[in-house]
PDB file of N, CA and C in Angstrom:
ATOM      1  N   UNK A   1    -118.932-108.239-196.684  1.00  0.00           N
ATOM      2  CA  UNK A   1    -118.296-109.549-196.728  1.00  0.00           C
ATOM      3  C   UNK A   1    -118.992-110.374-197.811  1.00  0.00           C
ATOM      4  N   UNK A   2    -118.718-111.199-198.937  1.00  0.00           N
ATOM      5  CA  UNK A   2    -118.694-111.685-199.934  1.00  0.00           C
ATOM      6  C   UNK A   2    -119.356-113.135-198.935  1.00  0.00           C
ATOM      7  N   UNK A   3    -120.260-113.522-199.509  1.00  0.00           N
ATOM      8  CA  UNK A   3    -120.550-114.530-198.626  1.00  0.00           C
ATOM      9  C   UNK A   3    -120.962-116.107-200.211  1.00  0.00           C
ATOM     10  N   UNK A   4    -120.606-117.181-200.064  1.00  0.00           N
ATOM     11  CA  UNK A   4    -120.533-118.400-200.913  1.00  0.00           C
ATOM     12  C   UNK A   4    -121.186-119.283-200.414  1.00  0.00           C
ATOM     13  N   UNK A   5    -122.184-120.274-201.112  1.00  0.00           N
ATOM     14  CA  UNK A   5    -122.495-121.082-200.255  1.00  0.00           C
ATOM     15  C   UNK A   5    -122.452-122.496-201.463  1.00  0.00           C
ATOM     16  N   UNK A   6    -122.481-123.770-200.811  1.00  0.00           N
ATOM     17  CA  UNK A   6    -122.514-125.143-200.913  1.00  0.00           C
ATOM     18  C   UNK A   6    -123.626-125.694-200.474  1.00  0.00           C
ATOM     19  N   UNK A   7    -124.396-126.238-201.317  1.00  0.00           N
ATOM     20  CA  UNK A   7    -125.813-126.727-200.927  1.00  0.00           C
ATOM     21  C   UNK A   7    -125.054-128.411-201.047  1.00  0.00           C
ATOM     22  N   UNK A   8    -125.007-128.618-200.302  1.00  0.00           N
ATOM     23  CA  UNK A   8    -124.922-130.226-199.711  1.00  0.00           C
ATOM     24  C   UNK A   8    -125.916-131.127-200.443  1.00  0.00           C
ATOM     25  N   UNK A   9    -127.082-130.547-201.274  1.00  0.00           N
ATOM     26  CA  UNK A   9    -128.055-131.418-202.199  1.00  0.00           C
ATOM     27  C   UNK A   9    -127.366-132.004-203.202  1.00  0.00           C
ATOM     28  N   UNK A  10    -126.253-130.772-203.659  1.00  0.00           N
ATOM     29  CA  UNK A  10    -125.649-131.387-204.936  1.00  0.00           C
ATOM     30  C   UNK A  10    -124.597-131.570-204.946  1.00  0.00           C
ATOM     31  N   UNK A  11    -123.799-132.160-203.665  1.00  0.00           N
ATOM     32  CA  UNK A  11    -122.542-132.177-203.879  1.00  0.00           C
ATOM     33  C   UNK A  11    -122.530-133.672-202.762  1.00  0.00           C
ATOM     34  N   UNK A  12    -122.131-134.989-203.506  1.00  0.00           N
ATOM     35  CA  UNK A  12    -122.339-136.316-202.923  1.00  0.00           C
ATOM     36  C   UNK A  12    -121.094-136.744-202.719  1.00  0.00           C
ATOM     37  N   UNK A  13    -119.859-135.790-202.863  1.00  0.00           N
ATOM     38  CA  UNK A  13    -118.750-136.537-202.688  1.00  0.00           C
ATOM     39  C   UNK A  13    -117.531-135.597-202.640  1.00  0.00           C
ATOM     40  N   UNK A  14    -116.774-136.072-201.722  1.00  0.00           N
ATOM     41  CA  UNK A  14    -115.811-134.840-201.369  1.00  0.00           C
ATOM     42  C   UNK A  14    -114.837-134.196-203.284  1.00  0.00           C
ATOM     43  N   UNK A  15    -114.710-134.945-204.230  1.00  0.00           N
ATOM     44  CA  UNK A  15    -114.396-134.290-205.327  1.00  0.00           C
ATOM     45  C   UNK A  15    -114.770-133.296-205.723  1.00  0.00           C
ATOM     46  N   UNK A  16    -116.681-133.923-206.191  1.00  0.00           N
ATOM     47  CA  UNK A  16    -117.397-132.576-206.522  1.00  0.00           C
ATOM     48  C   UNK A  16    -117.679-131.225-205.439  1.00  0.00           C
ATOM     49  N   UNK A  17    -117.161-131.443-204.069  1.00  0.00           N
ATOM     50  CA  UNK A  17    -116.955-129.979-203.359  1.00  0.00           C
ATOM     51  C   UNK A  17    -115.766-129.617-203.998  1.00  0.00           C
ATOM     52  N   UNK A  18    -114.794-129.773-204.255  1.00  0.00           N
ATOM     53  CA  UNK A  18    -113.460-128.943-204.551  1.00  0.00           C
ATOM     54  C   UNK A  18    -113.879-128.888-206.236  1.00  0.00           C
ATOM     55  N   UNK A  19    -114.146-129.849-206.720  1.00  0.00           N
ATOM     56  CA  UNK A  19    -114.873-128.925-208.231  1.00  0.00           C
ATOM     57  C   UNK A  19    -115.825-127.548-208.371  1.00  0.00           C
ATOM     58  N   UNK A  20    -116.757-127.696-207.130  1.00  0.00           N
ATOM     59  CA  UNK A  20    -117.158-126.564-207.043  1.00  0.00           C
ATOM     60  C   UNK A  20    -116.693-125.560-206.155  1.00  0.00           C
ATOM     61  N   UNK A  21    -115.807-126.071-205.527  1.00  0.00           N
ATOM     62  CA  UNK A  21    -115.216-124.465-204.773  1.00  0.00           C
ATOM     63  C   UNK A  21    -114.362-123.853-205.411  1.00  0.00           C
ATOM     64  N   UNK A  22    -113.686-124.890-206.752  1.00  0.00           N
ATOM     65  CA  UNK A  22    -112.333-124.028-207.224  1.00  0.00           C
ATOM     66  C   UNK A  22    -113.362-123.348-208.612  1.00  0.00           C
ATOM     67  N   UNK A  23    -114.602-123.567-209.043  1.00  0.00           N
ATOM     68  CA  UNK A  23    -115.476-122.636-209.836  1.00  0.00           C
ATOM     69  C   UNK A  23    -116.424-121.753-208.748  1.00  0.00           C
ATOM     70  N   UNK A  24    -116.444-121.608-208.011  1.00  0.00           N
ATOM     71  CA  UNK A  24    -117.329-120.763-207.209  1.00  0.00           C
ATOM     72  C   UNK A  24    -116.265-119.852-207.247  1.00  0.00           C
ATOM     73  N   UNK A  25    -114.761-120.180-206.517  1.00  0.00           N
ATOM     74  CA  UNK A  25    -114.056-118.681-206.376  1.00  0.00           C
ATOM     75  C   UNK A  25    -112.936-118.861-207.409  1.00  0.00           C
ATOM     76  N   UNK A  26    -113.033-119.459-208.332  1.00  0.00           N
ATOM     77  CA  UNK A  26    -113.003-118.464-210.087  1.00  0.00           C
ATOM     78  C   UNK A  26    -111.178-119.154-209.463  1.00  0.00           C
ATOM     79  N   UNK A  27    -110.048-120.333-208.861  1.00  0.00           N
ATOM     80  CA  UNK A  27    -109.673-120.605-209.192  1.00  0.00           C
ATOM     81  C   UNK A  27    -109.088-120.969-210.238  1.00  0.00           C
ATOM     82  N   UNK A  28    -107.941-120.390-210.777  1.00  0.00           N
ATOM     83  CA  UNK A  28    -107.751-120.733-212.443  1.00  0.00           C
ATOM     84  C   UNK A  28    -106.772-121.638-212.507  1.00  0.00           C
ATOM     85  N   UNK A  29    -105.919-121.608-211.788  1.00  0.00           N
ATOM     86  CA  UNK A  29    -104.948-122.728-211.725  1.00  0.00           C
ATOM     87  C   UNK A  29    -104.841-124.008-211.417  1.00  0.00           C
ATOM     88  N   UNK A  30    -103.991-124.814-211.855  1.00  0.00           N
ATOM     89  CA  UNK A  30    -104.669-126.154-211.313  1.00  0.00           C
ATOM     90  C   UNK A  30    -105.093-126.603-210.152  1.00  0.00           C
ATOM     91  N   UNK A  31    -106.164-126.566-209.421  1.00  0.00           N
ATOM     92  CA  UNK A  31    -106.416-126.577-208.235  1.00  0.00           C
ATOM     93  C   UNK A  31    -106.349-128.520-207.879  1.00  0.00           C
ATOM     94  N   UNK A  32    -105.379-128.166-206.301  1.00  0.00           N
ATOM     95  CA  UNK A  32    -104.823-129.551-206.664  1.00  0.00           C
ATOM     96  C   UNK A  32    -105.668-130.474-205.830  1.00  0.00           C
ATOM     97  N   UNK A  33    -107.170-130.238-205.059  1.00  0.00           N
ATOM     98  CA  UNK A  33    -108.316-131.162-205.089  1.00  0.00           C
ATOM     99  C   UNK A  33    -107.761-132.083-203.994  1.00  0.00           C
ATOM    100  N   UNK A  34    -107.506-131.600-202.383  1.00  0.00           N
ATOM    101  CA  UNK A  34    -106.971-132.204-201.629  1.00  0.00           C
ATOM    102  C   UNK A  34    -106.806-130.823-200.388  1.00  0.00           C
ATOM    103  N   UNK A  35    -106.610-131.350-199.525  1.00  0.00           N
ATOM    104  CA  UNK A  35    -106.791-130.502-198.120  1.00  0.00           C
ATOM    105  C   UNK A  35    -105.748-129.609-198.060  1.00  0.00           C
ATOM    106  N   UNK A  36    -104.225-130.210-198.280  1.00  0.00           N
ATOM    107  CA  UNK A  36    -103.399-128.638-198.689  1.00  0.00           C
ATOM    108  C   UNK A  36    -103.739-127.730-199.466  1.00  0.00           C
ATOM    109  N   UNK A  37    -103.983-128.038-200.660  1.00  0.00           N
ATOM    110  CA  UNK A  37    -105.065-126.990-201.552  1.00  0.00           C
ATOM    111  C   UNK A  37    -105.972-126.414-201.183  1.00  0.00           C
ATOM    112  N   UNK A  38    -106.996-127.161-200.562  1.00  0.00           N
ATOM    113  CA  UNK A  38    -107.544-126.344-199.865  1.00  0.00           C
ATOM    114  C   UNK A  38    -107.250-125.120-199.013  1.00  0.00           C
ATOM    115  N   UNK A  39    -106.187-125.572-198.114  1.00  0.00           N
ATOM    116  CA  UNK A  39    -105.705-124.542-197.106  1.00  0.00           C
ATOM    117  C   UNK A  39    -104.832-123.445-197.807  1.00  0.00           C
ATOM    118  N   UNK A  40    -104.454-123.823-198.611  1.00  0.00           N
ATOM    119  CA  UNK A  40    -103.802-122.572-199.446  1.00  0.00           C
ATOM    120  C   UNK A  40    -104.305-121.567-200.319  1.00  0.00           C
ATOM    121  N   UNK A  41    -105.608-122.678-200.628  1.00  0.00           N
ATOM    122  CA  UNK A  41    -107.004-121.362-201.392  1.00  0.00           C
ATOM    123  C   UNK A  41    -107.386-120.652-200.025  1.00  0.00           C
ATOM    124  N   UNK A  42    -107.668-121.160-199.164  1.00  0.00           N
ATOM    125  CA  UNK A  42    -108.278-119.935-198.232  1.00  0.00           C
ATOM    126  C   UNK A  42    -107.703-119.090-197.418  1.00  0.00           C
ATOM    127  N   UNK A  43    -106.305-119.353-197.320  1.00  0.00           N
ATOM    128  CA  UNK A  43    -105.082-118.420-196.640  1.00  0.00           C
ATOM    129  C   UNK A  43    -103.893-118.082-197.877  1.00  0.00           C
ATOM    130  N   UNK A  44    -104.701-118.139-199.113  1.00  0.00           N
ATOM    131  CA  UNK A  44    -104.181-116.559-199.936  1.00  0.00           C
ATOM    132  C   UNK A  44    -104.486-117.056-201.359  1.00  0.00           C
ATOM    133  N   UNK A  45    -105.218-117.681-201.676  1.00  0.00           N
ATOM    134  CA  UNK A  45    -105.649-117.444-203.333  1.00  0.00           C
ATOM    135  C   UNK A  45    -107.317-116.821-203.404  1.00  0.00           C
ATOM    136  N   UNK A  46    -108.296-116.834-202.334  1.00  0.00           N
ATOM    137  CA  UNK A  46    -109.141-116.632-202.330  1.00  0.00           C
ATOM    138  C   UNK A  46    -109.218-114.740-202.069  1.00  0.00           C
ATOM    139  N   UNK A  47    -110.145-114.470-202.454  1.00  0.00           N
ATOM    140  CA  UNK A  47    -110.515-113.166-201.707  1.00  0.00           C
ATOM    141  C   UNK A  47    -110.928-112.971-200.681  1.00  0.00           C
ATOM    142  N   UNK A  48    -110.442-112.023-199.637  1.00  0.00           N
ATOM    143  CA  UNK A  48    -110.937-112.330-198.445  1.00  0.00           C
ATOM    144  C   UNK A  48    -111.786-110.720-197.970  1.00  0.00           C
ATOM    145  N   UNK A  49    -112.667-110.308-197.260  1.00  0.00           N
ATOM    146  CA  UNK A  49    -112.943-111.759-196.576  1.00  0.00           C
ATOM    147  C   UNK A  49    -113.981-111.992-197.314  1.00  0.00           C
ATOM    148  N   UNK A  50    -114.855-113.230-196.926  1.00  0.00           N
ATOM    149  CA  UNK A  50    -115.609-114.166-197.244  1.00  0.00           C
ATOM    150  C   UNK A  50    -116.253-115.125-196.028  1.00  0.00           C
ATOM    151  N   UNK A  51    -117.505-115.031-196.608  1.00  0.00           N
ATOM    152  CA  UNK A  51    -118.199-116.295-195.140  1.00  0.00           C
ATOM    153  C   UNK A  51    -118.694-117.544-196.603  1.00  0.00           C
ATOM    154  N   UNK A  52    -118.242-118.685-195.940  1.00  0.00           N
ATOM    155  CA  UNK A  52    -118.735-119.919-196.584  1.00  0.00           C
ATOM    156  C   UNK A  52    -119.995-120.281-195.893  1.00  0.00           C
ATOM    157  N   UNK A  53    -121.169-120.780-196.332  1.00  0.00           N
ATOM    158  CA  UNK A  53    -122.130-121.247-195.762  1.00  0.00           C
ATOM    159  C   UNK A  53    -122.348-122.822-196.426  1.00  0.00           C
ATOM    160  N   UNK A  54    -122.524-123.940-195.640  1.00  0.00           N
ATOM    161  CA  UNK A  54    -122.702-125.046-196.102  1.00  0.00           C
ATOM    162  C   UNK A  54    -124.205-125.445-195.486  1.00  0.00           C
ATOM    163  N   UNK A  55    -125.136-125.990-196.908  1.00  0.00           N
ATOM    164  CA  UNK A  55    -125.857-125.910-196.266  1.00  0.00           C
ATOM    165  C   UNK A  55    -126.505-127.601-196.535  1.00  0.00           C
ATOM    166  N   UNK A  56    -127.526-127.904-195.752  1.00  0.00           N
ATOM    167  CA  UNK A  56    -127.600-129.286-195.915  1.00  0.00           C
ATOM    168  C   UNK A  56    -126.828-130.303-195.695  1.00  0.00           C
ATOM    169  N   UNK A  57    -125.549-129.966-195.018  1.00  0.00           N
ATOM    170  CA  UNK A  57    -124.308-130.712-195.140  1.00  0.00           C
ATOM    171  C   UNK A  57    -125.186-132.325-193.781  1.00  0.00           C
ATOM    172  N   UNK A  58    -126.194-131.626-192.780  1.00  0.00           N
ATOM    173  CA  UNK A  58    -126.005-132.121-191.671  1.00  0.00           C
ATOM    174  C   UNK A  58    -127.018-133.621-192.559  1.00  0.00           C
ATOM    175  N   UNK A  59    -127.948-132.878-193.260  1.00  0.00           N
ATOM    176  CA  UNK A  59    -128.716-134.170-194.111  1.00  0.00           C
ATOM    177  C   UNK A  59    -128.270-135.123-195.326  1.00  0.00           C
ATOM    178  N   UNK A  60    -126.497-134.715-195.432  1.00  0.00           N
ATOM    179  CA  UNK A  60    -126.087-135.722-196.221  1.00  0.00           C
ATOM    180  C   UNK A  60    -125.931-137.154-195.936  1.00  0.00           C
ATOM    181  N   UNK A  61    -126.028-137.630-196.506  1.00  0.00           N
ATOM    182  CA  UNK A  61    -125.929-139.097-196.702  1.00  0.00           C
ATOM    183  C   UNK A  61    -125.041-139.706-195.450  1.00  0.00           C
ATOM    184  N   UNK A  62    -123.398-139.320-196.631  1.00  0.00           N
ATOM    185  CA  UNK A  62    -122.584-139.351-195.985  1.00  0.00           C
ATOM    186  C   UNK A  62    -122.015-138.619-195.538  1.00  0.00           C
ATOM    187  N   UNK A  63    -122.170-137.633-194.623  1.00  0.00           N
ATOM    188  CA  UNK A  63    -121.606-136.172-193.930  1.00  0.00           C
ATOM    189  C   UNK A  63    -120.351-136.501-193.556  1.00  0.00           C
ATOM    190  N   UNK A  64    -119.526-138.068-193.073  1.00  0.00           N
ATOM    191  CA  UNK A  64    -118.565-138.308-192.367  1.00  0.00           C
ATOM    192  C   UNK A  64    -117.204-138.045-193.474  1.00  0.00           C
ATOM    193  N   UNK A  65    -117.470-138.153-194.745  1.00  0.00           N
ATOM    194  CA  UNK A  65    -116.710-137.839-195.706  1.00  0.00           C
ATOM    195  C   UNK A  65    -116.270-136.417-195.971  1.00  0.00           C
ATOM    196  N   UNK A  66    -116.814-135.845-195.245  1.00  0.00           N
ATOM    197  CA  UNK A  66    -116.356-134.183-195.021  1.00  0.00           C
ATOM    198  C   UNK A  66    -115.926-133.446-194.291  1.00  0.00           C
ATOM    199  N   UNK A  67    -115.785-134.518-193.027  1.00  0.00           N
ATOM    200  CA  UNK A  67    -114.842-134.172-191.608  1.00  0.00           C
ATOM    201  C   UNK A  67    -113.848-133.352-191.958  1.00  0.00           C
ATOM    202  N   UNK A  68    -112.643-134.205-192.819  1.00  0.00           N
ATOM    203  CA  UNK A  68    -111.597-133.300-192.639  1.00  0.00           C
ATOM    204  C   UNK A  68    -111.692-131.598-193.574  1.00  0.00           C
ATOM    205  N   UNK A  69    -112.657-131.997-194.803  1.00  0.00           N
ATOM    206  CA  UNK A  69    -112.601-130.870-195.444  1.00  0.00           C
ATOM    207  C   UNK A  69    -112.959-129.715-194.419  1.00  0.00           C
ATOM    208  N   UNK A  70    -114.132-130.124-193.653  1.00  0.00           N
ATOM    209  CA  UNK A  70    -115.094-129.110-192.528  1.00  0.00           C
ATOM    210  C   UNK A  70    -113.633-128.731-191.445  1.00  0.00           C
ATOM    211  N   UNK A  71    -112.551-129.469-190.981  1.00  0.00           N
ATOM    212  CA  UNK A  71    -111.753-129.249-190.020  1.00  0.00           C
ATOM    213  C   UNK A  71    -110.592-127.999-190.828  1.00  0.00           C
ATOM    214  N   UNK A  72    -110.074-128.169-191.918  1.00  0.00           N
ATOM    215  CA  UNK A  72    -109.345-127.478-192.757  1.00  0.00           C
ATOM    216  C   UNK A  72    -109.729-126.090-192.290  1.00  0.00           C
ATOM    217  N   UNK A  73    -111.210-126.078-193.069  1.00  0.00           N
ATOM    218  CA  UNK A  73    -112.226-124.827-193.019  1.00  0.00           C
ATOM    219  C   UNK A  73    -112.462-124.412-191.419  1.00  0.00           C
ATOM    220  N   UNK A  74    -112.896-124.679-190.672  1.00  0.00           N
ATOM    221  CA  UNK A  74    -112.548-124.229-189.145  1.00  0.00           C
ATOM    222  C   UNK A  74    -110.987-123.644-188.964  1.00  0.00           C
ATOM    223  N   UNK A  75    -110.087-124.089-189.303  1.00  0.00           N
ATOM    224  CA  UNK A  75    -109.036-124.112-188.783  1.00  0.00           C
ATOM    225  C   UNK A  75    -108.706-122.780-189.242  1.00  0.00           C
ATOM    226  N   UNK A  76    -109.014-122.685-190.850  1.00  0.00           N
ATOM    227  CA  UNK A  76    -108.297-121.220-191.252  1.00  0.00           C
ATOM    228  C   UNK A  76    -109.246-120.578-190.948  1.00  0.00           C
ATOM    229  N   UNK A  77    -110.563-120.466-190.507  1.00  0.00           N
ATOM    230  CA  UNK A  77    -111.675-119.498-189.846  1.00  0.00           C
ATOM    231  C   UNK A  77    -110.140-118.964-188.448  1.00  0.00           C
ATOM    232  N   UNK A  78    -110.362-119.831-187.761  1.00  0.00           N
ATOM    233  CA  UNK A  78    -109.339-118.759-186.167  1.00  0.00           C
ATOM    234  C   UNK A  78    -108.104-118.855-186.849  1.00  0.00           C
ATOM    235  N   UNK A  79    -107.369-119.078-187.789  1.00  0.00           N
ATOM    236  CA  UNK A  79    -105.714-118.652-188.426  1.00  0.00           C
ATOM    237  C   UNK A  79    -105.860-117.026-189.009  1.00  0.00           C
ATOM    238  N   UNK A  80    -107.300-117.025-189.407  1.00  0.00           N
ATOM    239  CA  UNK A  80    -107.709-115.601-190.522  1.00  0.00           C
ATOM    240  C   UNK A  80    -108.565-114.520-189.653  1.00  0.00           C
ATOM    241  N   UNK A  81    -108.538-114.836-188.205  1.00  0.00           N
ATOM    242  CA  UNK A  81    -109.216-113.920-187.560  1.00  0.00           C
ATOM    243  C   UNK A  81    -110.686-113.280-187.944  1.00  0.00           C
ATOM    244  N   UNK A  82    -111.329-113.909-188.472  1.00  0.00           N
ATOM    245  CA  UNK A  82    -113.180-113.031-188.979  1.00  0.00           C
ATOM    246  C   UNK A  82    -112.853-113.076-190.365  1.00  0.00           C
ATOM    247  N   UNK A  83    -111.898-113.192-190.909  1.00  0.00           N
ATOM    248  CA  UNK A  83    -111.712-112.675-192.752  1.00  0.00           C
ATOM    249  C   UNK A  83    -112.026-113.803-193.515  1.00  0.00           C
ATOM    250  N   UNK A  84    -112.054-115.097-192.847  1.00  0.00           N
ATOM    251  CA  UNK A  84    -112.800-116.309-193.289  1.00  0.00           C
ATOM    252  C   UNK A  84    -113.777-117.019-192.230  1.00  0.00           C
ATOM    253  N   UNK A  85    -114.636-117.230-192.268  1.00  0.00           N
ATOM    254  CA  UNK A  85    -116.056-117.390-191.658  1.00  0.00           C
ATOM    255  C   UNK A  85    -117.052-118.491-192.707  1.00  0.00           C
ATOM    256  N   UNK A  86    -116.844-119.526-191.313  1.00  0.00           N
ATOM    257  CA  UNK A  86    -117.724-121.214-192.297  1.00  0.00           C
ATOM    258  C   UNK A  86    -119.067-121.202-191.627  1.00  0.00           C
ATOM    259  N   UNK A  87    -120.324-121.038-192.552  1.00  0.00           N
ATOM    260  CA  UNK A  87    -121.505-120.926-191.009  1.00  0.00           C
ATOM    261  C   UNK A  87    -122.451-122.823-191.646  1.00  0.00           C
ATOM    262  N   UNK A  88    -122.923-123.076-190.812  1.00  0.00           N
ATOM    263  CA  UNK A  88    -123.634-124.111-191.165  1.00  0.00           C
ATOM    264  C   UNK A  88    -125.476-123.962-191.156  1.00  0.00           C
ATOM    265  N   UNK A  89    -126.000-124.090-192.232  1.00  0.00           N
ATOM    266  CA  UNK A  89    -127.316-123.862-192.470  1.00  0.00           C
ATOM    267  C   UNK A  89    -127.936-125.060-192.856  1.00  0.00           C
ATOM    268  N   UNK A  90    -129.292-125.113-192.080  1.00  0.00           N
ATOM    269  CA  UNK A  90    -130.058-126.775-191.984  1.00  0.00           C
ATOM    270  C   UNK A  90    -130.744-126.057-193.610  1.00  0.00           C
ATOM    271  N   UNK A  91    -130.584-125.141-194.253  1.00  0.00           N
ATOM    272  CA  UNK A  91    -131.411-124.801-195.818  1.00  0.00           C
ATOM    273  C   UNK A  91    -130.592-123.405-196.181  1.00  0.00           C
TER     274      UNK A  91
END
C-alpha cells in the first residue's frame, strides 16, 4: 500500500493542503481545490490503494479549518472499503 503523508507544520491553510495533495499524487489536471474535488481525486483519479497520514494536524493552530476536508477523507475511507485509509500521527 502506497502510503502519503501531510505534515500539518507546513500546511496553515486549507488551500495549501489541496496544493499539496494535487502535487503529492501527481494530479495534472486542473484540480478544482474544493471538497468535490477532493472526493473525486480519491474515488478515481488517485491510485489506489493508498493510506494518507496527517500528521501534526492535532497541533495546528487552526485544526477547525480542516473539519470538512478530514470528513470528505473519512467518508471515502468506508465508501473504498481499506483501498483508502486516513491515519492520524501526533509526528
Amino acid at each position: 500500500m502506497k502510503t502519503v503523508s501531510f505534515d500539518f507544520n507546513t500546511i496553515p491553510n486549507v488551500a495549501e493542503f489541496y496544493r499539496q495533495f494535487a502535487l503529492k499524487f501527481a494530479i495534472k489536471i486542473d484540480f478544482g481545490a474544493n471538497l468535490d474535488a477532493l472526493w473525486d481525486a480519491l474515488t478515481g483519479m488517485i491510485g489506489l490503494p493508498v493510506q494518507v497520514t496527517l500528521l501534526h494536524l492535532a497541533e495546528q493552530d487552526n485544526a477547525a479549518q480542516f473539519t470538512e476536508v478530514i470528513a470528505v477523507m473519512q467518508q471515502a475511507e468506508q465508501e473504498l472499503n481499506g483501498a483508502f485509509r486516513v491515519i492520524f500521527a501526533p509526528k
